[in-house]
Each structure stands twice: as C-alpha cells, then as structure tokens.
Protein backbone atom coordinates (compact mmCIF):
# COMPACT_ATOMS: atom_id res chain seq x y z
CA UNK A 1 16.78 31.03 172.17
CA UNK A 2 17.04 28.62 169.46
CA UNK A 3 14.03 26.48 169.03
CA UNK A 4 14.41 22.60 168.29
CA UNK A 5 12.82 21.18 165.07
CA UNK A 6 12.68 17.34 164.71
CA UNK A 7 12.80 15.93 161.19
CA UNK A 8 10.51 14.12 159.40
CA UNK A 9 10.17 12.12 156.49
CA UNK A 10 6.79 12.09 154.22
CA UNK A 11 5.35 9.08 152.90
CA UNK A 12 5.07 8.79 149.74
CA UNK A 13 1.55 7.17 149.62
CA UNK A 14 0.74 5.58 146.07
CA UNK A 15 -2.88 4.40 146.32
CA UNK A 16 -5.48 6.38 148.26
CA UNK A 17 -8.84 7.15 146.78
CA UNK A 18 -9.59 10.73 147.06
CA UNK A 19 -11.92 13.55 145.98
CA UNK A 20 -10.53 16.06 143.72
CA UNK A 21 -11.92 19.26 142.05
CA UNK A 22 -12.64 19.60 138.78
CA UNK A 23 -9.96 19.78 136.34
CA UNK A 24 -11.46 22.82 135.42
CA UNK A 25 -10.18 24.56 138.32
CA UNK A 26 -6.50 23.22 138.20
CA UNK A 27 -6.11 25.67 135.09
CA UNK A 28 -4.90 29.43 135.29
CA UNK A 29 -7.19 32.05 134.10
CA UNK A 30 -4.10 32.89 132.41
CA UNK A 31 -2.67 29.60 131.33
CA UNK A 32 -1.82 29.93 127.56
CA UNK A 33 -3.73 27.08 126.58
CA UNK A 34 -6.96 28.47 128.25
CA UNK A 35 -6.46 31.58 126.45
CA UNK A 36 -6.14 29.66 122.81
CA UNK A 37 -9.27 27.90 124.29
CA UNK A 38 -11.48 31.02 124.16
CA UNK A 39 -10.69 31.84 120.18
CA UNK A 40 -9.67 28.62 119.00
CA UNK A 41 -12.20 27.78 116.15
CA UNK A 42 -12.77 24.20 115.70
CA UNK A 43 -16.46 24.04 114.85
CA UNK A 44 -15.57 22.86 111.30
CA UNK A 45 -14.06 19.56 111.91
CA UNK A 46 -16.59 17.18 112.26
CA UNK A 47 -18.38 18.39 108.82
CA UNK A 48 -14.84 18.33 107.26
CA UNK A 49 -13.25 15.10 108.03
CA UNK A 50 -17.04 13.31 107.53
CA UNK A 51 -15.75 11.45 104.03
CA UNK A 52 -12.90 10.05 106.08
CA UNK A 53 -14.99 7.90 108.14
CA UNK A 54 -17.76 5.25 107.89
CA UNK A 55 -20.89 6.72 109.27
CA UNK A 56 -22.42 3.48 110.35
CA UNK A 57 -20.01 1.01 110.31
CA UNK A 58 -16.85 -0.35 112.09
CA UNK A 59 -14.88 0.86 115.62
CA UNK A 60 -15.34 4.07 116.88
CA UNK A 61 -12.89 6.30 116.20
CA UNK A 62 -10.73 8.80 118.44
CA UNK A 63 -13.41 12.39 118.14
CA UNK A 64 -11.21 14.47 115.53
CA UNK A 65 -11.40 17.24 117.53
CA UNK A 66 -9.03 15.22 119.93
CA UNK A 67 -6.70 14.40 116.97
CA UNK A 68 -6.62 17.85 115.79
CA UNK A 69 -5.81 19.84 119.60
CA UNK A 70 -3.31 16.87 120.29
CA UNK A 71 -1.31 17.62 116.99
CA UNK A 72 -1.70 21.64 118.00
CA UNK A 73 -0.47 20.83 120.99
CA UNK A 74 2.45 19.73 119.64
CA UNK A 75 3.16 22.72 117.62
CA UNK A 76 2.12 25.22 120.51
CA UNK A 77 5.30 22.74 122.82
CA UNK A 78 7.57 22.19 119.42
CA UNK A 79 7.53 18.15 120.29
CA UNK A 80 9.44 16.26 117.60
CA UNK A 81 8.04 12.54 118.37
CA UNK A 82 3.98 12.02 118.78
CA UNK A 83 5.05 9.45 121.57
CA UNK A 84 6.66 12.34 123.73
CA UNK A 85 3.41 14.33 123.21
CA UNK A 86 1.20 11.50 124.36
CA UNK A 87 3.81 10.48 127.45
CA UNK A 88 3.63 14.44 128.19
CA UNK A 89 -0.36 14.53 127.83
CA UNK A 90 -0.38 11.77 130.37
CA UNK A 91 0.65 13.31 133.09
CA UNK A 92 -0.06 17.33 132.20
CA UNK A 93 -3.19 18.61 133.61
CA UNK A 94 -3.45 21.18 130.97
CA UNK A 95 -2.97 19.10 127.96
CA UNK A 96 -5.61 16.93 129.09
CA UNK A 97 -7.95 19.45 130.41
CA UNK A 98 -7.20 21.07 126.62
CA UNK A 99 -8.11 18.01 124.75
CA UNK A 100 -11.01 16.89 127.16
CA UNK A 101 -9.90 14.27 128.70
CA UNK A 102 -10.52 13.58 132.74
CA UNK A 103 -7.86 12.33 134.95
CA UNK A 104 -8.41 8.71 135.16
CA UNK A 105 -9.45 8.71 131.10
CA UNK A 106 -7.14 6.87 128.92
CA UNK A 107 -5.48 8.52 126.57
CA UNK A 108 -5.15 7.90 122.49
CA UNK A 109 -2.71 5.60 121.43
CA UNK A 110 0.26 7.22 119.75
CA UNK A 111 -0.12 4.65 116.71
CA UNK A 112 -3.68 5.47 116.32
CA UNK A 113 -2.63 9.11 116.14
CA UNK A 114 -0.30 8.24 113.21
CA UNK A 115 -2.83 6.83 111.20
CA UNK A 116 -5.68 9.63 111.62
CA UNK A 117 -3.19 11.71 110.35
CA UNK A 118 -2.56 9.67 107.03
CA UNK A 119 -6.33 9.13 106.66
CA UNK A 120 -7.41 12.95 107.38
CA UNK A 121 -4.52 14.71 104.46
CA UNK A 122 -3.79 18.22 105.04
CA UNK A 123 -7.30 19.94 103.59
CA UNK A 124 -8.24 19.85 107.17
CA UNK A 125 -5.41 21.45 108.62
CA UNK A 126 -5.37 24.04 105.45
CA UNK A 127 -9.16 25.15 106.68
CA UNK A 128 -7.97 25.00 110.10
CA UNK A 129 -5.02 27.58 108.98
CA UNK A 130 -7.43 29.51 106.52
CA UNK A 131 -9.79 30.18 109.48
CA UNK A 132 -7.02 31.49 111.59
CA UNK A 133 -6.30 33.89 109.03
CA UNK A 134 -10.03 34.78 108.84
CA UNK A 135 -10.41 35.10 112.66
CA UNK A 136 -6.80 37.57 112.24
CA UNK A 137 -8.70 39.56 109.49
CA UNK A 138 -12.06 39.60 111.72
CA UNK A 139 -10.25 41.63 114.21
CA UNK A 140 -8.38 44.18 112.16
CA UNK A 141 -5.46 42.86 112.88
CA UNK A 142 -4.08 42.56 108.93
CA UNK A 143 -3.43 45.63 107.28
CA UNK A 144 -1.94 43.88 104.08
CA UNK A 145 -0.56 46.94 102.68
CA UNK A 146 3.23 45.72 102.70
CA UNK A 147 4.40 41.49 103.24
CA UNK A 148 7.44 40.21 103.28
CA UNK A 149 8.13 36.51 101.20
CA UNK A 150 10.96 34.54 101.94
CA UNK A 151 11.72 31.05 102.37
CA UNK A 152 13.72 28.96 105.16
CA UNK A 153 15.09 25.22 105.08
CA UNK A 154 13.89 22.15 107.30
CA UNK A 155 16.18 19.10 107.87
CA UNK A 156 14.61 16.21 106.77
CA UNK A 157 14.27 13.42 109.22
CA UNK A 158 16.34 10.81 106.51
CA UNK A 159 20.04 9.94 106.67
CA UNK A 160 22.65 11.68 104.00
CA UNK A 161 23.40 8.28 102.43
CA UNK A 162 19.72 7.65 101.70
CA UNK A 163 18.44 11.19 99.31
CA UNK A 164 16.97 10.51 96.20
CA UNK A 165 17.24 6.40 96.69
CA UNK A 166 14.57 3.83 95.47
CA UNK A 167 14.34 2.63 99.22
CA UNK A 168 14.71 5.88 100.86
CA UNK A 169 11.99 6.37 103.58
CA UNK A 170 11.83 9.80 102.78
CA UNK A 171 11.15 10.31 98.88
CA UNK A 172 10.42 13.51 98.79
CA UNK A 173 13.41 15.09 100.73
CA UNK A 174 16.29 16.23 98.77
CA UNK A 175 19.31 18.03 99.22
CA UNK A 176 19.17 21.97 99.79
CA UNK A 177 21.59 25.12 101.26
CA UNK A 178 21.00 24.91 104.77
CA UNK A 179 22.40 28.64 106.21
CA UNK A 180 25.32 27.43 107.51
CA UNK A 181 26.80 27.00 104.29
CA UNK A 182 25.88 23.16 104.22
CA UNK A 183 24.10 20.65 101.91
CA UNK A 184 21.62 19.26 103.89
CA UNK A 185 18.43 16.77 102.94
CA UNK A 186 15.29 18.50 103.92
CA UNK A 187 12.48 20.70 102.77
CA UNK A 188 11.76 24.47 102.06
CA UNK A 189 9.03 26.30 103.41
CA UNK A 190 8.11 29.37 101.98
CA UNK A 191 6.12 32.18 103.82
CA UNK A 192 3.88 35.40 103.11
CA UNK A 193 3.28 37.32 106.18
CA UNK A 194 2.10 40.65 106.74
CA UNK A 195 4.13 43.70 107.97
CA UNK A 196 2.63 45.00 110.76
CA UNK A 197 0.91 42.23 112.52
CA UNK A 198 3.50 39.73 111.30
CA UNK A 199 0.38 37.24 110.39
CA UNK A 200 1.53 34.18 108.49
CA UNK A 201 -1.35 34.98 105.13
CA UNK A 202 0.04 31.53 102.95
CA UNK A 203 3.09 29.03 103.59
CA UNK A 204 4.16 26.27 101.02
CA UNK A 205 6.14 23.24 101.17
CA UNK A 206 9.00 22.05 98.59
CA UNK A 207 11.66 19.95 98.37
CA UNK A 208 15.10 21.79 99.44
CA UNK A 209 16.40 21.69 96.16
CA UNK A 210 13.64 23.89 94.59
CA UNK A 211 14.41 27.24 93.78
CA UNK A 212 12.10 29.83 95.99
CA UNK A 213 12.05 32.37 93.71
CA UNK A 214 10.04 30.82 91.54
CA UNK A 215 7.02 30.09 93.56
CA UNK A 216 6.54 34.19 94.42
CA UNK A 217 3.36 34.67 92.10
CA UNK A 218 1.65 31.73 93.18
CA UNK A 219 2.47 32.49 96.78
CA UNK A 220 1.36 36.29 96.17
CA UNK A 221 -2.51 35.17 94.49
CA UNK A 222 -3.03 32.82 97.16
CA UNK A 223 -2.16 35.60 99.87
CA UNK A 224 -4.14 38.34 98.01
CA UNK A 225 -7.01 36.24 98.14
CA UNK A 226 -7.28 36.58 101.95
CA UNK A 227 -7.46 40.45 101.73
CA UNK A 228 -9.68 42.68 100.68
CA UNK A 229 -7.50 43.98 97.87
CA UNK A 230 -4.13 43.47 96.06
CA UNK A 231 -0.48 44.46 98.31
CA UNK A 232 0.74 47.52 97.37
CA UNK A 233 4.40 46.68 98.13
CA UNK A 234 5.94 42.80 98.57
CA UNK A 235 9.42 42.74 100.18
CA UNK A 236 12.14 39.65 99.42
CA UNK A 237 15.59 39.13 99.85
CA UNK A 238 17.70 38.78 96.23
CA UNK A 239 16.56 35.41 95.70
CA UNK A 240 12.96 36.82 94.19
CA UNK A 241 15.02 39.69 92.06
CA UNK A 242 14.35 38.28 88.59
CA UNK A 243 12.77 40.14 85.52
CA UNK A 244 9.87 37.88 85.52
CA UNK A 245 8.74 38.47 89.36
CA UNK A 246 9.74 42.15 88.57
CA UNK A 247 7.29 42.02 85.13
CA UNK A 248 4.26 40.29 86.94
CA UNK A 249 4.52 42.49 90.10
CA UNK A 250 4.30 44.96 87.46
CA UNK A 251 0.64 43.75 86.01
CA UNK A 252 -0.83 43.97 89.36
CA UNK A 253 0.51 46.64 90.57
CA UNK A 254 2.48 45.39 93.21
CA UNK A 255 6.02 47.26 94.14
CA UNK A 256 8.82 44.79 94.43
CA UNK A 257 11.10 45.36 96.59
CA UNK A 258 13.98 43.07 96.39
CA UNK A 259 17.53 43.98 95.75
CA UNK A 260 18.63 42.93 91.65
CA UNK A 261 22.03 41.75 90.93
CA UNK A 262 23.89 44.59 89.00
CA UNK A 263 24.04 44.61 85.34
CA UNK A 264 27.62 44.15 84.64
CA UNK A 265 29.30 42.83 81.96
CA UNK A 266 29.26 38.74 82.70
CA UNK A 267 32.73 38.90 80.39
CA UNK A 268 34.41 41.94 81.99
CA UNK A 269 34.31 44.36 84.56
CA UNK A 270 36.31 47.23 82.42
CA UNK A 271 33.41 47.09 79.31
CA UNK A 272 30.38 48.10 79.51
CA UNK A 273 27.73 46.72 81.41
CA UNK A 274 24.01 46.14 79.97
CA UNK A 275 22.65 49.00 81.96
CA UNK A 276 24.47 51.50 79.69
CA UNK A 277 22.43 50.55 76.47
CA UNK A 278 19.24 52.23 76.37
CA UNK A 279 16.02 50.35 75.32
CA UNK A 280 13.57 51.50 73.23
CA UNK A 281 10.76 49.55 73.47
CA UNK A 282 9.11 50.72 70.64
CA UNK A 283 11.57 50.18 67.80
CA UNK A 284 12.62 46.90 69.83
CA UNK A 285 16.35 47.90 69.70
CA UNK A 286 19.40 49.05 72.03
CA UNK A 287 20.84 52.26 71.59
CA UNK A 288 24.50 51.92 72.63
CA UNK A 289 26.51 54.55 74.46
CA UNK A 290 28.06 55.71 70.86
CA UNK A 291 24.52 55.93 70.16
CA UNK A 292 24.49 52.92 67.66
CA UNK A 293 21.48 50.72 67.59
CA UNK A 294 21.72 47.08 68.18
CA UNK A 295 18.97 44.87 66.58
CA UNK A 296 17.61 41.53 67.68
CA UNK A 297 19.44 38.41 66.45
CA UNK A 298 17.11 35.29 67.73
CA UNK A 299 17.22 33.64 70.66
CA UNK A 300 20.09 31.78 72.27
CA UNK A 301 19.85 27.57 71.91
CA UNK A 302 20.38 27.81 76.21
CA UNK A 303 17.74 27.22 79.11
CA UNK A 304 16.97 31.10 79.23
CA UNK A 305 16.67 31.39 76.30
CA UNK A 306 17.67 34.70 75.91
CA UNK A 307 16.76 37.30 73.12
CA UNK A 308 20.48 38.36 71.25
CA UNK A 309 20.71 42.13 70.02
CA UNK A 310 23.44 42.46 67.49
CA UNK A 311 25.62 46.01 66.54
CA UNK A 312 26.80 45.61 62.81
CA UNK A 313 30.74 45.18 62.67
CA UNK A 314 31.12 48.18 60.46
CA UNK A 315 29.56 50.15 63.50
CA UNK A 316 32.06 48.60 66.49
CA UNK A 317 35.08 48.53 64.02
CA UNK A 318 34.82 52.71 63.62
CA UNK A 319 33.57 53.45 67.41
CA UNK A 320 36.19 54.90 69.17
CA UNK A 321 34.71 53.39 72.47
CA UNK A 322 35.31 49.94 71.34
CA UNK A 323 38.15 49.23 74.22
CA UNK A 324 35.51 49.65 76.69
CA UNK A 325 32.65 47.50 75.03
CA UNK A 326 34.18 44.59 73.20
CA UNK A 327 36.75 42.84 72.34
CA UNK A 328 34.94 40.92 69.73
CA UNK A 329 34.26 42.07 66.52
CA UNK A 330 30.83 43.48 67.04
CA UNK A 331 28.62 43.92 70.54
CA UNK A 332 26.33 41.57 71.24
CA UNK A 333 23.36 41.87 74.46
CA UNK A 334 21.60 38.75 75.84
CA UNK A 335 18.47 39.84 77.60
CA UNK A 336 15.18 38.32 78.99
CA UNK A 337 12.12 39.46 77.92
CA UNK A 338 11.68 41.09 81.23
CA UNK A 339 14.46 43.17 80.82
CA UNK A 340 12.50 46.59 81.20
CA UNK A 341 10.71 45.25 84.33
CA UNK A 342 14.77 44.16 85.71
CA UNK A 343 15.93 47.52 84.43
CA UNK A 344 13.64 49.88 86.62
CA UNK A 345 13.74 47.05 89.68
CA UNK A 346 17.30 48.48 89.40
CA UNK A 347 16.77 52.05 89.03
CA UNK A 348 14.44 51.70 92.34
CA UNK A 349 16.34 49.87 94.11
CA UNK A 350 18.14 53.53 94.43
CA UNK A 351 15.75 55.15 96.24
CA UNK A 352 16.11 55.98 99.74
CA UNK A 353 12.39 54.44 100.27
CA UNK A 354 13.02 50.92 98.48
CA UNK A 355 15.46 50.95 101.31
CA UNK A 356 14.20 51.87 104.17
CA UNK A 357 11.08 48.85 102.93
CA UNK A 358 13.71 46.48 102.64
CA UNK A 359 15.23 47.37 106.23
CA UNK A 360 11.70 46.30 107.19
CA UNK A 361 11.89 42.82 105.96
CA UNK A 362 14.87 40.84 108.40
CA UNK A 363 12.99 41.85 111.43
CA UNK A 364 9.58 40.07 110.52
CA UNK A 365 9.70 37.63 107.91
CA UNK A 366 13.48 36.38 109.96
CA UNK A 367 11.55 36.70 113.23
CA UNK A 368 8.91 34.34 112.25
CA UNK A 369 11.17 31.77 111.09
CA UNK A 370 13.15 32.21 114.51
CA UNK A 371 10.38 31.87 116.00
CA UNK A 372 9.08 29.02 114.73
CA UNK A 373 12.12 26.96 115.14
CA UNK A 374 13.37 27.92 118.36
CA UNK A 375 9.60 27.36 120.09
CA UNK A 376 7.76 25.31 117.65
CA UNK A 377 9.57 22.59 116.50
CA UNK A 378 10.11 24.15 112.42
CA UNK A 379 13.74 23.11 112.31
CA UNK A 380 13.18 19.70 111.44
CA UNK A 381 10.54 17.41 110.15
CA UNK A 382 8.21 15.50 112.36
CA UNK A 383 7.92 13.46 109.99
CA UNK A 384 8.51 11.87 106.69
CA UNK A 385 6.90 12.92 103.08
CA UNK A 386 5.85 16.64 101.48
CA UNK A 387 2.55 16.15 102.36
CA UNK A 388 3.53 15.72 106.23
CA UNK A 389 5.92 18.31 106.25
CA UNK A 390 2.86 20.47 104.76
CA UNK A 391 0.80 19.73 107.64
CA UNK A 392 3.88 20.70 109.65
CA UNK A 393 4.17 23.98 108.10
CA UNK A 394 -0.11 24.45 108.43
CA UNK A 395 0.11 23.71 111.95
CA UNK A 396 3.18 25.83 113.45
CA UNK A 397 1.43 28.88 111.41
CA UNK A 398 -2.04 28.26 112.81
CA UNK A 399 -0.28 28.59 116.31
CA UNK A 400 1.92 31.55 115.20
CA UNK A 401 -1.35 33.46 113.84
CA UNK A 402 -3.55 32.47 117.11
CA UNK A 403 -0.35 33.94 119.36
CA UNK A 404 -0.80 37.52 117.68
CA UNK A 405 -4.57 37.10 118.07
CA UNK A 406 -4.19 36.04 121.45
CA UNK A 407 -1.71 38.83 122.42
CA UNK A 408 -3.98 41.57 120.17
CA UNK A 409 -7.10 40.51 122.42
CA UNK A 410 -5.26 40.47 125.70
CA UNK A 411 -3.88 43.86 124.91
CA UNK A 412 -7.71 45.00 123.90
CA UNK A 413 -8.90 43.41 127.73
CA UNK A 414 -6.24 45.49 129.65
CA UNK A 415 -7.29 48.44 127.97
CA UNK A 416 -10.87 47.52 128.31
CA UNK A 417 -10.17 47.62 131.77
CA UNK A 418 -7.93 50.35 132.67
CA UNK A 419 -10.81 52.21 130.56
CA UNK A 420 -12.99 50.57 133.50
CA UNK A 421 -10.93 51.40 136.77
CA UNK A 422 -10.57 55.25 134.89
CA UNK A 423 -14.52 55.49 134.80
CA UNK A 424 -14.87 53.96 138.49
CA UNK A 425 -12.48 56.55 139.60
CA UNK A 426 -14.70 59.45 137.55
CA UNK A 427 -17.78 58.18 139.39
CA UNK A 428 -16.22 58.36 142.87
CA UNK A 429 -14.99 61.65 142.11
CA UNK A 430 -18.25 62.63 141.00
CA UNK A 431 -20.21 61.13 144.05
CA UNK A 432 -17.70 63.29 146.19
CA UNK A 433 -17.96 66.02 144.54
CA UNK A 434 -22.06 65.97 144.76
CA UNK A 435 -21.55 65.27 148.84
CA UNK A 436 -19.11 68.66 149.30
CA UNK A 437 -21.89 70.11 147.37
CA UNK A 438 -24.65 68.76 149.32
CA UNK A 439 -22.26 69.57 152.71
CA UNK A 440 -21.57 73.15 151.87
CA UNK A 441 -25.31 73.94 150.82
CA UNK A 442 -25.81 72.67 154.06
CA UNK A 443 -23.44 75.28 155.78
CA UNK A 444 -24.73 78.34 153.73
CA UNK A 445 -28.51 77.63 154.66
C-alpha cells in the first residue's frame, strides 16, 4: 500500500526573538579550534603590546587578544584578504565563540584590524612564535638532534611592471626563482625545523632575490638557542654547499649535510680537477698529481676573492702529465679559504650515511612548505612590505607548531585512555575472579 505524503513548503521566518544556548555548547569537543583553545598561550599579550597604547587616554581599543586570535584565525583557514576573515567570522559560530564574541556582538572592523597590525610590529607575533616553540620543547616533543634548512618563495602581492619602482606599493618585493622555472616578484622564507617532530625552531623573511645560502649560520644560532644544546647534524639541499657554511659547521661541531658541486676543472673536463691536488695545510701549498708543489700567488682582483697557487713553468714544461692539467704554461688553483672544509664536505658526501640523512630532508622540510601553502595561505603575501610578510611567516609557523602539539597531546589522551578502559577491564576481571572464589569456597564448606 503506498502511503500519500502532501508537500509542504517552510517559511523562511527572518525575525523571531528566541532563546538560544550558550555558544559554548554549539562547539564540538573535538572542533579544532577548541582543541588550539586548551594550549593556546596568550597570557603575554596584554604586558607585551602595553607601549603601543595610551594607558589613560583616547578610544578604547579592540582587546589585543581579539586582534591576535582573529589574525591566527586566518592562518589556521589560509584567508588571503582580512575582509573575507571578518565576513567569515560573522556568520561562523566557531570563529566567534574562538575570539569571544556573542552572537548579536559586533564584530571589529576590518580597517581597524589593519592598523593594529601596523601599530603592534612583529615582536609580538615573534614571542607568540617563541612560546610555541617553548610549549613544543615543554612536552618533549623536539629532539633537535638532526634539522633540515631550506628556503621556499612567496609571490608578492605587486604587479611585474611595478618591482624595484620609486612608486611601487610593495618596496621590498623583488624578483626571485619561483620553482616553476619563473621570475617572479615575491619574498623568501627560510625555515629550520626539526627532524622528528617536524617543529618549525626559526623562519626568516627576505626579499626573493637574496641568496639563502647565506643566511644558514644566522638561522642555525637562532635555532640552537631554543635547545638545550648545539645540532649534531643540519641537512640542506645544494644551495647551503659552500666552503664557508662547511668551515663554520665545522667550529661548532655541526655535520653538514648538503650535497657540494664537484671539483672539476671550470676550463675543462679532460684536465684535472682541483680535487686531485693535495693540500697541505701546514706548508700552505698544493702538491700536484706529479707531486710538484704549487705555492700561493695573491689573491684574485674578483668578488671571491680567491687565493691563486702557482706551479713554476720549469715544473709543468718537464711533467709528462701536462696534457691532462694545462694547457697554459704553468698550473694555476683558485681556492677559497674554506677549501679544506669544501674538500671533506666532498669526501662525506660519499658515505652511505650522509645519504641516507639527506634522503631524510624532502619529506619534512618539503612537507612543511606543502603544507603551509596548500592549508595556510604561505603561497602568497597577505600583504605588502618585509615586515608583513614576517608576521606572515610568524603566524603560519605558530599554527604549524600548535598542530604537532595538538596532535602529540591527542595521541597522549587516547593512550591515556585505552590505558584506562585496560585497567577497568583488570578490575572487573579481578572482582570476578574474587566472586568464583568466594562461590567455590562456598561449595567446598
């Protein structure tokens, strides 16, 4: 029998005043944002941003507490324009339950938003990024025995035409290789993290143009400074091969593990390359393969500036290896004075273990950036100027680092409480076992 059903349409009522619950209760135990609640640390902020405002004078301001979980919420969502965020917080339960606002409060003006952000800086956001670290290091999370350094580009949000002008609207921004292969106007962030909890330990900001490879030392001492002691091993693609990362790796101890460029012979591929001279550090010469010494010569008048070793001409005329060293009339090597340090980067790079450390490095350092672009909004600039872009950079890490401390803690609570339902069990058993006791003493009496 097939029943009848009549349809119906439902009014859409605009305007009736009811009684709601909390907005407390509209929000999942589980809800993401309720989770970041419970470790966020934001106790500083007040104390910190206190030079940024008159204490006893003018309009009240938005609480910075508001300004600071409004701008995290747009790294946690990746949302490019601080109007989307606000139009999103206005109707999202969560955001506004996040941030502390009730359901019939209004909300921040998205202009207002934009300037606490140019009065605060970024040394708030910094101590708001520091402190995630700390609260990452609190919970043995960060083993800090091997990190991986690399850097990745950001588009700028500036037109081609406009890089490097007088009236550009982005000054900073220049023109960098985006992976694609193309020149691009943006910024380049690079990143420390550590291996096995992939925590983001320091990030920097630079113009695209600046070469990453440079920055590894000062990137390495800030990192450090959040552990208890010194890397033992620092992992980087090619770009951070150079003698001098190599030679102060070296001082502190620090294994570099970063594939060098070969020593071949910038002139020809049949002579000999550089790694065939020997260096004796002690005399300060090269022994050749003929076994003929080659003495320094000064520098070379170039940016390097290069140390020359010289072989006499009476010495290259007689060698009978000659055809495979020079065509000139004498050999001549221009070094660094990191060649040693470059020399054994090569030798190590050899080893089956400098390897199998590097295989290590795509999978985090690569995942983070993924990460961060495809969920966080990294892949282009919410704004314009370094200093932005820095507070960017600050904020999408913060999130990253509470993520693994969120996931490390939820991992701790299920096994907190499978460790509970196993012990319930155990004192079931044991109250049945104690009743067949009590049941068969029973029996034998």
């Amino acid at each position: 029998m097939i029943k009848i059903v009549m349809q119906t349409k439902r009014e859409q009522t605009q305007y009736r005043m009811t009684l709601l619950p909390s907005l407390e209760s509209f929000i999942p135990d589980d809800h993401r944002l309720r989770k970041l609640n419970k470790v966020l640390d934001l106790d500083f902020i007040h104390e910190s941003v206190r030079d940024y405002y008159c204490q006893d004078n003018g309009r009240p301001s938005i609480d910075p507490e508001v300004v600071i979980r409004l701008f995290l919420l747009q790294a946690i969502e990746g949302i490019t324009h601080v109007r989307e965020l606000m139009r999103e917080a206005h109707v999202n339960l969560a955001y506004r339950w996040f941030i502390g606002y009730e359901m019939d409060e209004d909300l921040p003006d998205h202009s207002t938003l934009s300037r606490a952000l140019d009065r605060l800086g970024d040394s708030v956001f910094n101590e708001l990024f520091e402190r995630s670290i700390s609260q990452c290091k609190r919970s043995n999370l960060i083993e800090g025995r091997v990190l991986h350094v690399d850097a990745t580009t950001i588009r700028a949000d500036i037109d081609r035409s406009r890089v490097g002008k007088a009236d550009s609207s982005d000054k900073d921004a220049r023109f960098g290789r985006f992976p694609d292969g193309t020149l691009q106007p943006g910024y380049k962030q690079q990143t420390v993290v550590d291996d096995g909890s992939r925590v983001v330990l320091e990030v920097s900001v630079d113009p695209a143009n600046v070469n990453e490879g440079k920055g590894l030392s000062a990137a390495l001492e800030k990192a450090s400074s959040r552990l208890d002691s010194p890397p033992e091993v620092v992992c980087a693609d090619s770009a951070y091969a150079s003698g001098r990362n190599a030679a102060a790796c070296d001082d502190e101890g620090i294994r570099l593990v970063s594939p060098p460029a070969t020593g071949k012979n910038q002139y020809s591929d049949e002579q000999f390359a550089i790694d065939k001279f020997e260096y004796d550090e002690k005399r300060d010469v090269f022994i050749c393969p003929s076994g003929k010494m080659l003495s320094r010569a000064g520098r070379e008048n170039d940016k390097r500036r290069r140390w020359k070793y010289r072989a006499s001409a009476r010495d290259c005329r007689d060698c009978s290896l000659k055809s495979e060293c020079t065509r000139a009339s004498s050999r001549v090597l221009r070094v660094t004075s990191y060649h040693s340090a470059t020399v054994n980067l090569r030798k190590d790079s050899q080893s089956a273990e400098f390897k199998a450390l590097y295989r290590r490095r795509a999978p985090v350092i690569e995942g983070i950036f993924a990460e961060g672009k495809q969920w966080h909004g990294l892949a282009r600039a919410w704004r314009r100027g370094l200093s932005k872009m820095r507070i960017q950079s600050l904020l999408i890490s913060t999130v990253l680092n509470y993520k693994r401390l969120m996931s490390a803690l939820s991992s701790l609570s299920s096994l907190l409480s499978a460790f509970i339902g196993v012990l319930k069990r155990f004192r079931a058993l044991l109250g049945l076992i104690k009743i067949i006791e009590r049941q068969t003493s029973s029996a034998c009496l």
